[in-house]
PDB file of N, CA and C in Angstrom:
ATOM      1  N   UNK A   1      81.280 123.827  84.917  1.00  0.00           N
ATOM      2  CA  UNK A   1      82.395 123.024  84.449  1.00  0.00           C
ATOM      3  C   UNK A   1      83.022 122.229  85.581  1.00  0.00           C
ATOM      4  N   UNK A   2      82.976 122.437  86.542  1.00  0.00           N
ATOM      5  CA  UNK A   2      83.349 122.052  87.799  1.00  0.00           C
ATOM      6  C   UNK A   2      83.021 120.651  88.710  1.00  0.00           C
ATOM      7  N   UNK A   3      81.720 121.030  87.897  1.00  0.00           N
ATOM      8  CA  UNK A   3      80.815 119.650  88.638  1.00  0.00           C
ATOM      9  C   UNK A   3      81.110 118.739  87.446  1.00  0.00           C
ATOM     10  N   UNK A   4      81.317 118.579  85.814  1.00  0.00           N
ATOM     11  CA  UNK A   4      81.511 117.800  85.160  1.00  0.00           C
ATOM     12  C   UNK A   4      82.846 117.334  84.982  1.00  0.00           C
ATOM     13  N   UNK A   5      83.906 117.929  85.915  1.00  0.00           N
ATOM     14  CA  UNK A   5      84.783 117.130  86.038  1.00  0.00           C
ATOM     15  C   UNK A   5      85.644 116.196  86.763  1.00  0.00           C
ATOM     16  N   UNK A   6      84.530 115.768  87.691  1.00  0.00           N
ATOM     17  CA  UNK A   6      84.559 114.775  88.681  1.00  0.00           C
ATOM     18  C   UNK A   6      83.833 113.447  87.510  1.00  0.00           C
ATOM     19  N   UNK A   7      82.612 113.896  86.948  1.00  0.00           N
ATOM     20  CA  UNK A   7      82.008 112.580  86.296  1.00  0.00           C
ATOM     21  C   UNK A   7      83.358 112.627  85.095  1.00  0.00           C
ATOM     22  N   UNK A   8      84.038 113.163  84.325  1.00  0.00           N
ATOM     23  CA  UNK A   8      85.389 113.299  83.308  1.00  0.00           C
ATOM     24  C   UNK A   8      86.154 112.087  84.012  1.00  0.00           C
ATOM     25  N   UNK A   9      86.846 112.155  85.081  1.00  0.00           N
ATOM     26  CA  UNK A   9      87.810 111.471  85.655  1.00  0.00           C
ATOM     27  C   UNK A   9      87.346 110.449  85.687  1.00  0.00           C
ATOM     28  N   UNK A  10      86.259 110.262  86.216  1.00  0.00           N
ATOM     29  CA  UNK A  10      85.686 108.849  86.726  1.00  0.00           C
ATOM     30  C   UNK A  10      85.644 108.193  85.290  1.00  0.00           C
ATOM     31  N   UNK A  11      84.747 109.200  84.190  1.00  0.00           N
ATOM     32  CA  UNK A  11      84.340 108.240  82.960  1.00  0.00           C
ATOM     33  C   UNK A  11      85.885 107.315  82.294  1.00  0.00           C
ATOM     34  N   UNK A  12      87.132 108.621  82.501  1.00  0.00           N
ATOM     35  CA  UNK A  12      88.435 108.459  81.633  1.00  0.00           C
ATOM     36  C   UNK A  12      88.950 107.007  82.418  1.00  0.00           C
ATOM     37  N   UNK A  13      88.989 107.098  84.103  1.00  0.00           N
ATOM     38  CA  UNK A  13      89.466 106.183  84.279  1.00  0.00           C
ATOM     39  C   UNK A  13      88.480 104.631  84.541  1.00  0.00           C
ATOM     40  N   UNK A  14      87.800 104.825  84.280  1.00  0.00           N
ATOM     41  CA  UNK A  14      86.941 103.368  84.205  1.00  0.00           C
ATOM     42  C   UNK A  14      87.361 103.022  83.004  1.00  0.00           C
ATOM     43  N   UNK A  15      87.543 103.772  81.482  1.00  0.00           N
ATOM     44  CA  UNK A  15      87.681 103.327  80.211  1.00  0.00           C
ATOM     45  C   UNK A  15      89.226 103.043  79.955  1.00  0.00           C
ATOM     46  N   UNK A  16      90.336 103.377  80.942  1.00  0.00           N
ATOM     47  CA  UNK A  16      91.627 103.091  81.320  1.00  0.00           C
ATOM     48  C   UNK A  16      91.620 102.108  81.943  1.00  0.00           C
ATOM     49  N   UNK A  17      90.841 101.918  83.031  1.00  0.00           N
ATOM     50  CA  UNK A  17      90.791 100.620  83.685  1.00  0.00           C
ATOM     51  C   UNK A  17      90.213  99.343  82.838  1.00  0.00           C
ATOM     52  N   UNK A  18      89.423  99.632  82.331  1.00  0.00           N
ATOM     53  CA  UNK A  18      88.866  98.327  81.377  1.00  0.00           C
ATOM     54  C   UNK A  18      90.054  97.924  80.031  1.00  0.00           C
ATOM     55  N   UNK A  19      90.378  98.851  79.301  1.00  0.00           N
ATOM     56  CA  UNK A  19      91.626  99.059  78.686  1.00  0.00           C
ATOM     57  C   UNK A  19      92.625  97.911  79.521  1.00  0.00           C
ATOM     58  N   UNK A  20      93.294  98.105  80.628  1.00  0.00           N
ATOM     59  CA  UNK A  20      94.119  97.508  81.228  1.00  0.00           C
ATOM     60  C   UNK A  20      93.529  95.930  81.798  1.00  0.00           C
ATOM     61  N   UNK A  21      92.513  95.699  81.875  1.00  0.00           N
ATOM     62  CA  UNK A  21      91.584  94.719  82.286  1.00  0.00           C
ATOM     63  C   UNK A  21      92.078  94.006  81.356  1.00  0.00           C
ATOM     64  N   UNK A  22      91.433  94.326  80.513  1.00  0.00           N
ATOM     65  CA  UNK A  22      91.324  93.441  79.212  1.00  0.00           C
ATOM     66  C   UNK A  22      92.728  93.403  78.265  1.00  0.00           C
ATOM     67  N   UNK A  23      93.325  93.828  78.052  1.00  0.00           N
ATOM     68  CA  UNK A  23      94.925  93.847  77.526  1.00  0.00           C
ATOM     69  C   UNK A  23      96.284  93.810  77.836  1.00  0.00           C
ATOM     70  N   UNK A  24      95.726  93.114  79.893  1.00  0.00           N
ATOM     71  CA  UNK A  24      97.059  94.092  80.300  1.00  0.00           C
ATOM     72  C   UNK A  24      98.170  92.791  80.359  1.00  0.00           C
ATOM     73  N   UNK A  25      98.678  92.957  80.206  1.00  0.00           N
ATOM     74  CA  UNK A  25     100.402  92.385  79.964  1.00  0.00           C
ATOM     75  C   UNK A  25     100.083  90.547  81.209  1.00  0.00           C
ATOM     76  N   UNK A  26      99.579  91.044  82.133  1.00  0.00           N
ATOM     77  CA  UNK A  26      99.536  90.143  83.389  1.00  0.00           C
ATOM     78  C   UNK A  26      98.728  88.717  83.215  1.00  0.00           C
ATOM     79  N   UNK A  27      97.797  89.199  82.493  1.00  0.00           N
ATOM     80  CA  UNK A  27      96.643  87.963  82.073  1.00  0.00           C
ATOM     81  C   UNK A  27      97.112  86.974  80.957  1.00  0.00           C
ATOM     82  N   UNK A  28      96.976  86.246  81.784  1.00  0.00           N
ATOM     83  CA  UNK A  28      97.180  84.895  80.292  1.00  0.00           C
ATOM     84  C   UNK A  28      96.446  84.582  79.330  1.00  0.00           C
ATOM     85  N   UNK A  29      96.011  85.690  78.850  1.00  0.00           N
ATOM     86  CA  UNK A  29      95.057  85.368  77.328  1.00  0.00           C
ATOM     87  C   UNK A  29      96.011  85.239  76.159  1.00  0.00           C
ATOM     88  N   UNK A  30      95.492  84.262  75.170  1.00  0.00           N
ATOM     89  CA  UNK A  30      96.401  83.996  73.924  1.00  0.00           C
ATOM     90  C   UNK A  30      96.311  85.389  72.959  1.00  0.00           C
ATOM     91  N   UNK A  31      95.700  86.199  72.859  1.00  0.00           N
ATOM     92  CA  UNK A  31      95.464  87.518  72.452  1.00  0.00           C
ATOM     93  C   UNK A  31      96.440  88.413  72.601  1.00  0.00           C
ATOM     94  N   UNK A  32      95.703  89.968  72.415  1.00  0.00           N
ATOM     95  CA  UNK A  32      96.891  90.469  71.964  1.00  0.00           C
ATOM     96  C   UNK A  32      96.849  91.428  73.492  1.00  0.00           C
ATOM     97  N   UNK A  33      98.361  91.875  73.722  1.00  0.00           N
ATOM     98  CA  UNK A  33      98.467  92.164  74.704  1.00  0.00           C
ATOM     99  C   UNK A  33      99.081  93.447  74.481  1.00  0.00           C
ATOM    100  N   UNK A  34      99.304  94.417  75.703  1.00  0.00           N
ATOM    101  CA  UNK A  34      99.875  95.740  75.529  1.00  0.00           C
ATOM    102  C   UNK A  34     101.383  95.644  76.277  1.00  0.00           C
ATOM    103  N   UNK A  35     102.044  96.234  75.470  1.00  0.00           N
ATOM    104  CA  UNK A  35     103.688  96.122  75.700  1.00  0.00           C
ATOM    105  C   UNK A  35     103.428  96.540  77.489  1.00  0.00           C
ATOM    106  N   UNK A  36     104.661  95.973  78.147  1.00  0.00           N
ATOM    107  CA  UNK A  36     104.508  96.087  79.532  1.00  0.00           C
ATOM    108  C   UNK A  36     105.387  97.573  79.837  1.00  0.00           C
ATOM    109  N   UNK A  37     105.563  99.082  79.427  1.00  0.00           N
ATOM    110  CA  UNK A  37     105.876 100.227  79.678  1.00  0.00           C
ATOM    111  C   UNK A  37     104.370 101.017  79.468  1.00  0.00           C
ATOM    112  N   UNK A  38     103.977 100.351  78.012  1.00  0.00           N
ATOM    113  CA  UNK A  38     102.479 101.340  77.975  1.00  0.00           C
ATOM    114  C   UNK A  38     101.532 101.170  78.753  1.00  0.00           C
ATOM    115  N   UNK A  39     101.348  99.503  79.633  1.00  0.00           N
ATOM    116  CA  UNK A  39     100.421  99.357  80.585  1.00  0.00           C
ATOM    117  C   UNK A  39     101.047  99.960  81.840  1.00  0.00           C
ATOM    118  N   UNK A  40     102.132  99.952  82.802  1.00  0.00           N
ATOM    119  CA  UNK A  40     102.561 100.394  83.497  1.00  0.00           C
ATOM    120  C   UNK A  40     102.193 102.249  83.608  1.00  0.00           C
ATOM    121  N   UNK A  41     102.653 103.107  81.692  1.00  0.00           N
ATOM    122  CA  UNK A  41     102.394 104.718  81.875  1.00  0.00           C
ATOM    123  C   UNK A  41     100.503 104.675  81.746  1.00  0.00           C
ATOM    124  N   UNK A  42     100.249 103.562  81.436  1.00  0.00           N
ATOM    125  CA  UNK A  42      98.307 103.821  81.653  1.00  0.00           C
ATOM    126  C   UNK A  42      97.780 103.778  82.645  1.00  0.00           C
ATOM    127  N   UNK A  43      98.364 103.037  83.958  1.00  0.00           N
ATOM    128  CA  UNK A  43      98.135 102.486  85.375  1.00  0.00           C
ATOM    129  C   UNK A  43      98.686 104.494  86.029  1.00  0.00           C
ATOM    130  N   UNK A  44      99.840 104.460  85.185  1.00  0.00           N
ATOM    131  CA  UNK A  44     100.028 105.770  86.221  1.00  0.00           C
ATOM    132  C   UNK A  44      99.142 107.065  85.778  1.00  0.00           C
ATOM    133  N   UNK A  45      99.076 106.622  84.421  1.00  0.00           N
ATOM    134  CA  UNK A  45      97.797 108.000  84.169  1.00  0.00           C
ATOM    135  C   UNK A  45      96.472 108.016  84.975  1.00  0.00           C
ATOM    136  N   UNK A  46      96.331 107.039  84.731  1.00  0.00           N
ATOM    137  CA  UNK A  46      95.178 106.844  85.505  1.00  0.00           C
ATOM    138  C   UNK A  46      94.598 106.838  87.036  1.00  0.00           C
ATOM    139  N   UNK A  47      95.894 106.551  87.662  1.00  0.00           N
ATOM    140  CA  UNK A  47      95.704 106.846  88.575  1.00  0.00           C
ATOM    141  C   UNK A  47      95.850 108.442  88.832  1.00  0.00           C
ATOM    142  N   UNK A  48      97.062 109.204  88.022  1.00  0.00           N
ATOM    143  CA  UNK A  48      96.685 110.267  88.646  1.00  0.00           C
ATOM    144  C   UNK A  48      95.648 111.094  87.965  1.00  0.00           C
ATOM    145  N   UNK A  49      95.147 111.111  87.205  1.00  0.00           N
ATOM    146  CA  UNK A  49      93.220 111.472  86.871  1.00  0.00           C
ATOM    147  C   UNK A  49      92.741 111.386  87.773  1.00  0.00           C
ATOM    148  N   UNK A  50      92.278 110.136  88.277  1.00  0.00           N
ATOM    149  CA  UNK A  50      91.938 109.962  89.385  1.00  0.00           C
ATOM    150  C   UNK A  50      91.966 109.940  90.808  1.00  0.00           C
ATOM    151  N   UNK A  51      93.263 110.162  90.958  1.00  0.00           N
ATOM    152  CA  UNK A  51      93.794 111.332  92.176  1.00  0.00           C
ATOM    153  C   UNK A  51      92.955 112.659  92.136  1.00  0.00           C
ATOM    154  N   UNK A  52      93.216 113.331  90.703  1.00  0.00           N
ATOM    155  CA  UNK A  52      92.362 114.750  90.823  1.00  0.00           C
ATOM    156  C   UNK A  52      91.396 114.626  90.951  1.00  0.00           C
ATOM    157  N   UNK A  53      90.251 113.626  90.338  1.00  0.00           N
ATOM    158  CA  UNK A  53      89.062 113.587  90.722  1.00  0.00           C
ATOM    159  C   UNK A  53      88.746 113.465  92.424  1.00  0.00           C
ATOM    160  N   UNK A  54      88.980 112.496  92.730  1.00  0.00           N
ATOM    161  CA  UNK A  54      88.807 112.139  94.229  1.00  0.00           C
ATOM    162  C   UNK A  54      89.595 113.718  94.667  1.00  0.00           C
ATOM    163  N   UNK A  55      90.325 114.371  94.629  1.00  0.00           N
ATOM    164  CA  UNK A  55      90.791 115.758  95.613  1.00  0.00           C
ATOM    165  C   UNK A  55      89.628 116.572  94.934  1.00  0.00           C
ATOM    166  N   UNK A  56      88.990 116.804  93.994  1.00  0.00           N
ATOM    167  CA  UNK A  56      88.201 117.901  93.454  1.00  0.00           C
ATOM    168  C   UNK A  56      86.500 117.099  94.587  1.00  0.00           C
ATOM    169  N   UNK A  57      86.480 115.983  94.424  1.00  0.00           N
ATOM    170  CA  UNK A  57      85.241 115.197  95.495  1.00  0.00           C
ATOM    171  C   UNK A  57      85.735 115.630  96.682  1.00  0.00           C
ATOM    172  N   UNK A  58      86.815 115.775  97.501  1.00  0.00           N
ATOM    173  CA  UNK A  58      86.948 115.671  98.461  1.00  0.00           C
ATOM    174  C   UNK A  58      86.444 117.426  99.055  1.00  0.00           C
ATOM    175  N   UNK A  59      86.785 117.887  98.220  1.00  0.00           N
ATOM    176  CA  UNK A  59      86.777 119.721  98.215  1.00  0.00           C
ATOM    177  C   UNK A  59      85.011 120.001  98.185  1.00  0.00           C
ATOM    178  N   UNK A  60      84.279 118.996  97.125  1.00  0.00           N
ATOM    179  CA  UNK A  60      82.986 119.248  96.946  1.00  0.00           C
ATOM    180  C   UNK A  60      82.006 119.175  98.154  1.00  0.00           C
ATOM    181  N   UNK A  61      82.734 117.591  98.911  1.00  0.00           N
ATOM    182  CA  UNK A  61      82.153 117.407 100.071  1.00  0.00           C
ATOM    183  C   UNK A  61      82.604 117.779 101.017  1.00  0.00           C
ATOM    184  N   UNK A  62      83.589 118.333 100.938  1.00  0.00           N
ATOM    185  CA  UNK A  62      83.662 119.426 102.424  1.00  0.00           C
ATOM    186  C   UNK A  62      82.864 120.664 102.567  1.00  0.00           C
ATOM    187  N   UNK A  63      82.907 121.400 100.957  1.00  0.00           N
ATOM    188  CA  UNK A  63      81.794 122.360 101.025  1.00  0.00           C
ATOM    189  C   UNK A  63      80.495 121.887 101.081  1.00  0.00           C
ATOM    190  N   UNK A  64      80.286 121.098 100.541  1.00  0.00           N
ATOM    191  CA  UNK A  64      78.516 120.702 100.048  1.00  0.00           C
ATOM    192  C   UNK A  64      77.875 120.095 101.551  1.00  0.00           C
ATOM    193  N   UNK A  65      78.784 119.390 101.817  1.00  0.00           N
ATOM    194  CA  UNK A  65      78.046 118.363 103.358  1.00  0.00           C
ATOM    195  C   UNK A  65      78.001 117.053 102.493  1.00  0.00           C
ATOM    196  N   UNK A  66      77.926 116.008 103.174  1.00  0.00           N
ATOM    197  CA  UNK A  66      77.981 114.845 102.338  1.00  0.00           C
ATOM    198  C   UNK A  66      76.301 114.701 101.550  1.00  0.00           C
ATOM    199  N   UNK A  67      76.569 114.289 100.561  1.00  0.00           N
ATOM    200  CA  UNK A  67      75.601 114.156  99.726  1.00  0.00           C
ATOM    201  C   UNK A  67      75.867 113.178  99.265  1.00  0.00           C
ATOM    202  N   UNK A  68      74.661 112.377  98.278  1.00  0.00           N
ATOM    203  CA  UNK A  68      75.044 111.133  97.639  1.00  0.00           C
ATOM    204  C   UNK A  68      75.734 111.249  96.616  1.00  0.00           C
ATOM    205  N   UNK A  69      75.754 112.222  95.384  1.00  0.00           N
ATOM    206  CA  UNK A  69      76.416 112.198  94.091  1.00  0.00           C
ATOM    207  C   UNK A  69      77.903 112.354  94.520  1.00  0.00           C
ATOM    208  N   UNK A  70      78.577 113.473  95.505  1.00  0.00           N
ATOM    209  CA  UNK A  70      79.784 114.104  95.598  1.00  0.00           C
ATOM    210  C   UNK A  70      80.493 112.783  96.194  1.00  0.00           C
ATOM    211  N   UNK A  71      79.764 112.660  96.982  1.00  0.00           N
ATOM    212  CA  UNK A  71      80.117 110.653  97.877  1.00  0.00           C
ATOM    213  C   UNK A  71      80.303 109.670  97.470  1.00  0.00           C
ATOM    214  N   UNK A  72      79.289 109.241  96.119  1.00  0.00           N
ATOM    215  CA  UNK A  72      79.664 108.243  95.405  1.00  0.00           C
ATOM    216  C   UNK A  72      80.839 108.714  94.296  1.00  0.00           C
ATOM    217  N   UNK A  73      80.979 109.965  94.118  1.00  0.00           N
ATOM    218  CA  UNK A  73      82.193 110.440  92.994  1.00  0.00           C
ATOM    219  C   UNK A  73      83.632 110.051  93.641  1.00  0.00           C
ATOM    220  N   UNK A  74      83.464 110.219  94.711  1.00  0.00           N
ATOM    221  CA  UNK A  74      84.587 110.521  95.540  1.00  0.00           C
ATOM    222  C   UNK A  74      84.673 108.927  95.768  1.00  0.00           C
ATOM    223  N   UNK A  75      84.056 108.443  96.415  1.00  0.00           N
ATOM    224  CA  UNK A  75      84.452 106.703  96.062  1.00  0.00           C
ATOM    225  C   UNK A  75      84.584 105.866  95.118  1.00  0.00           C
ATOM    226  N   UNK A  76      83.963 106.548  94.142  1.00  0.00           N
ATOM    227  CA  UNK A  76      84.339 105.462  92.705  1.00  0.00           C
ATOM    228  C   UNK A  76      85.681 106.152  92.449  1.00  0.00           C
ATOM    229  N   UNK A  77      86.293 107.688  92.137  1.00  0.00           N
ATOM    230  CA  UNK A  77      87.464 107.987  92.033  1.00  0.00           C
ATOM    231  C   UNK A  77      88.961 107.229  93.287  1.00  0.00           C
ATOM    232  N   UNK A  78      88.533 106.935  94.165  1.00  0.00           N
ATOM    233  CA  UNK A  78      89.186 105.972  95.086  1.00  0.00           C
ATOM    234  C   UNK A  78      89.728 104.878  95.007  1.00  0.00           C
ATOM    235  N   UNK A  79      88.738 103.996  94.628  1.00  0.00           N
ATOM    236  CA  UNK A  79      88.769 103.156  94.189  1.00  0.00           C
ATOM    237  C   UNK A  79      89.522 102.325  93.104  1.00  0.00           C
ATOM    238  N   UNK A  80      88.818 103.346  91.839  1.00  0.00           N
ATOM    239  CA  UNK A  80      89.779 103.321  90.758  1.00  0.00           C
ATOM    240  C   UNK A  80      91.410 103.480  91.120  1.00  0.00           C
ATOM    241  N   UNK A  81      91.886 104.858  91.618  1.00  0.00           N
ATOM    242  CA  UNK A  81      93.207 105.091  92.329  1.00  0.00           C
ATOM    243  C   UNK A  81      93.425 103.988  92.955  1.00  0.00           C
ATOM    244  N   UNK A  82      92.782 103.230  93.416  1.00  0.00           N
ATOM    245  CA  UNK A  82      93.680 102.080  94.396  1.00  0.00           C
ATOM    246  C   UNK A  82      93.678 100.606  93.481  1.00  0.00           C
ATOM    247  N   UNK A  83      93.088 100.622  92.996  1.00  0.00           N
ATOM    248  CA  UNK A  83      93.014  99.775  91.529  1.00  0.00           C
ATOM    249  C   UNK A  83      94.034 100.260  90.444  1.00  0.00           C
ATOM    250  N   UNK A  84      94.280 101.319  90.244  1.00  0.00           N
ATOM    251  CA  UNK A  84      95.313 101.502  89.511  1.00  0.00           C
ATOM    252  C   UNK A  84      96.869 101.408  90.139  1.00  0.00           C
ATOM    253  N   UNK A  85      97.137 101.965  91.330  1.00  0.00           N
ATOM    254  CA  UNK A  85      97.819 101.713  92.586  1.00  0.00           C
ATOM    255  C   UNK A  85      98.075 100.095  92.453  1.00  0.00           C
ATOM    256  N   UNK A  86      97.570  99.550  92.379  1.00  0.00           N
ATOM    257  CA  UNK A  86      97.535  97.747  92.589  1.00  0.00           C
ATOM    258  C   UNK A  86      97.951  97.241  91.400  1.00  0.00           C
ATOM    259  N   UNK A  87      97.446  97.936  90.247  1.00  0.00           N
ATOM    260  CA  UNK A  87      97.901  97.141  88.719  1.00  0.00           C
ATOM    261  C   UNK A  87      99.300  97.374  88.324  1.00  0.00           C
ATOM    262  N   UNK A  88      99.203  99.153  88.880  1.00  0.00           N
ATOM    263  CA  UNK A  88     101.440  99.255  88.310  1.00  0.00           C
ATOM    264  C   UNK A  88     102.072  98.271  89.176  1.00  0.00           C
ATOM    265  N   UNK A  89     101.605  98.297  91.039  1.00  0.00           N
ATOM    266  CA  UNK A  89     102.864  97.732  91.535  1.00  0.00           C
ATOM    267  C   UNK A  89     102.856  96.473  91.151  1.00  0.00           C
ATOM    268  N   UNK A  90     101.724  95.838  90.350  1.00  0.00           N
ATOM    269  CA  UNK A  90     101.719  94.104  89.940  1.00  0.00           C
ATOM    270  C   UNK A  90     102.710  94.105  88.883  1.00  0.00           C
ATOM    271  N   UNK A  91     102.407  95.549  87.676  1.00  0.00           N
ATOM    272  CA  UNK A  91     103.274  95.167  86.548  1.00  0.00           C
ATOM    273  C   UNK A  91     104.495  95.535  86.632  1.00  0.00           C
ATOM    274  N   UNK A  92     104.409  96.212  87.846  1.00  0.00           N
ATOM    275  CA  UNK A  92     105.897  96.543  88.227  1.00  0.00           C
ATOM    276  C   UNK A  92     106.959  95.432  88.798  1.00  0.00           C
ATOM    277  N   UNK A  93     106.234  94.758  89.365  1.00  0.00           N
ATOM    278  CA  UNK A  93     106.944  93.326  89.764  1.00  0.00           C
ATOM    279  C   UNK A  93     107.498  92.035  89.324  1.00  0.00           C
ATOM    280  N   UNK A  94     106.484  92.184  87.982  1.00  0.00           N
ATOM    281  CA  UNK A  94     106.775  91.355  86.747  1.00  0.00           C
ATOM    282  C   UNK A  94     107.743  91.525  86.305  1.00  0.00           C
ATOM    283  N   UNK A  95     107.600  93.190  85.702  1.00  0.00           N
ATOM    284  CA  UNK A  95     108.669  93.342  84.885  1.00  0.00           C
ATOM    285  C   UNK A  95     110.039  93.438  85.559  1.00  0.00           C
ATOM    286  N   UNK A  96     110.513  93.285  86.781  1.00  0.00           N
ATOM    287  CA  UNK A  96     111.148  93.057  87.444  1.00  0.00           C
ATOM    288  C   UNK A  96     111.626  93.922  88.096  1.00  0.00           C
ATOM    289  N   UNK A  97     110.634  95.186  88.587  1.00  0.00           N
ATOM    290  CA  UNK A  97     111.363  96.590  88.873  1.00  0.00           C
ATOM    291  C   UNK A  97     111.139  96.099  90.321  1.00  0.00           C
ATOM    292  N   UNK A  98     110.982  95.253  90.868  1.00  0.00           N
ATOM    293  CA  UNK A  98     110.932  95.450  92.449  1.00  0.00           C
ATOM    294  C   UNK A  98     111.706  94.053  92.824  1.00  0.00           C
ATOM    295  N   UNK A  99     112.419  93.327  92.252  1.00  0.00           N
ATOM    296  CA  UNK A  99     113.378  92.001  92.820  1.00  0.00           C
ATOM    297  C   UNK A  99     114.631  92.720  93.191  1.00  0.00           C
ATOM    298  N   UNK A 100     114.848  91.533  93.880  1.00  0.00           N
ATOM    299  CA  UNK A 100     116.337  91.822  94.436  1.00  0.00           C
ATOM    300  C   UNK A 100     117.607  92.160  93.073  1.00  0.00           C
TER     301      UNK A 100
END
């Protein structure tokens, strides 16, 4: 169970991230968009999923030795986190939580 929940995080937040890709409040598509609190609590879910993933990678590859699967888990969970990291503080700025 252990090892499938590094690929869990990764799968949840790629399908959170595309979710937000494609609907998120920021993009100027004439379509339909997601209220700017639910994209903001999806940016933070997601990132922290993906916080746990990347700390459960980080634990794997300290025990394991670096390997390719635990390595690439641990960087795609990163990633994502810093991608999600990047999308709240954008929608956070919009919505005006960071002006004077």
């Amino acid at each position: 169970m252990k090892k499938s929940i590094t690929w869990l995080t990764l799968g949840i937040g790629l399908f959170v991230a595309l979710i937000l890709f494609r609907f998120s409040p920021l993009s100027s598509s004439s379509g339909f968009s997601l209220p700017m609190l639910t994209a903001l609590l999806m940016s933070e879910f997601g990132f922290i999923i993906t916080v746990i993933g990347a700390g459960i990678s980080v634990r794997d590859v300290l025990k394991q030795g670096v390997e390719l699967r635990p390595a690439a888990l641990l960087i795609g969970n990163l990633l994502l986190a810093l991608n999600f990291i990047n999308q709240g503080l954008s929608l956070w700025a919009e919505s005006g939580g960071l002006g004077p």
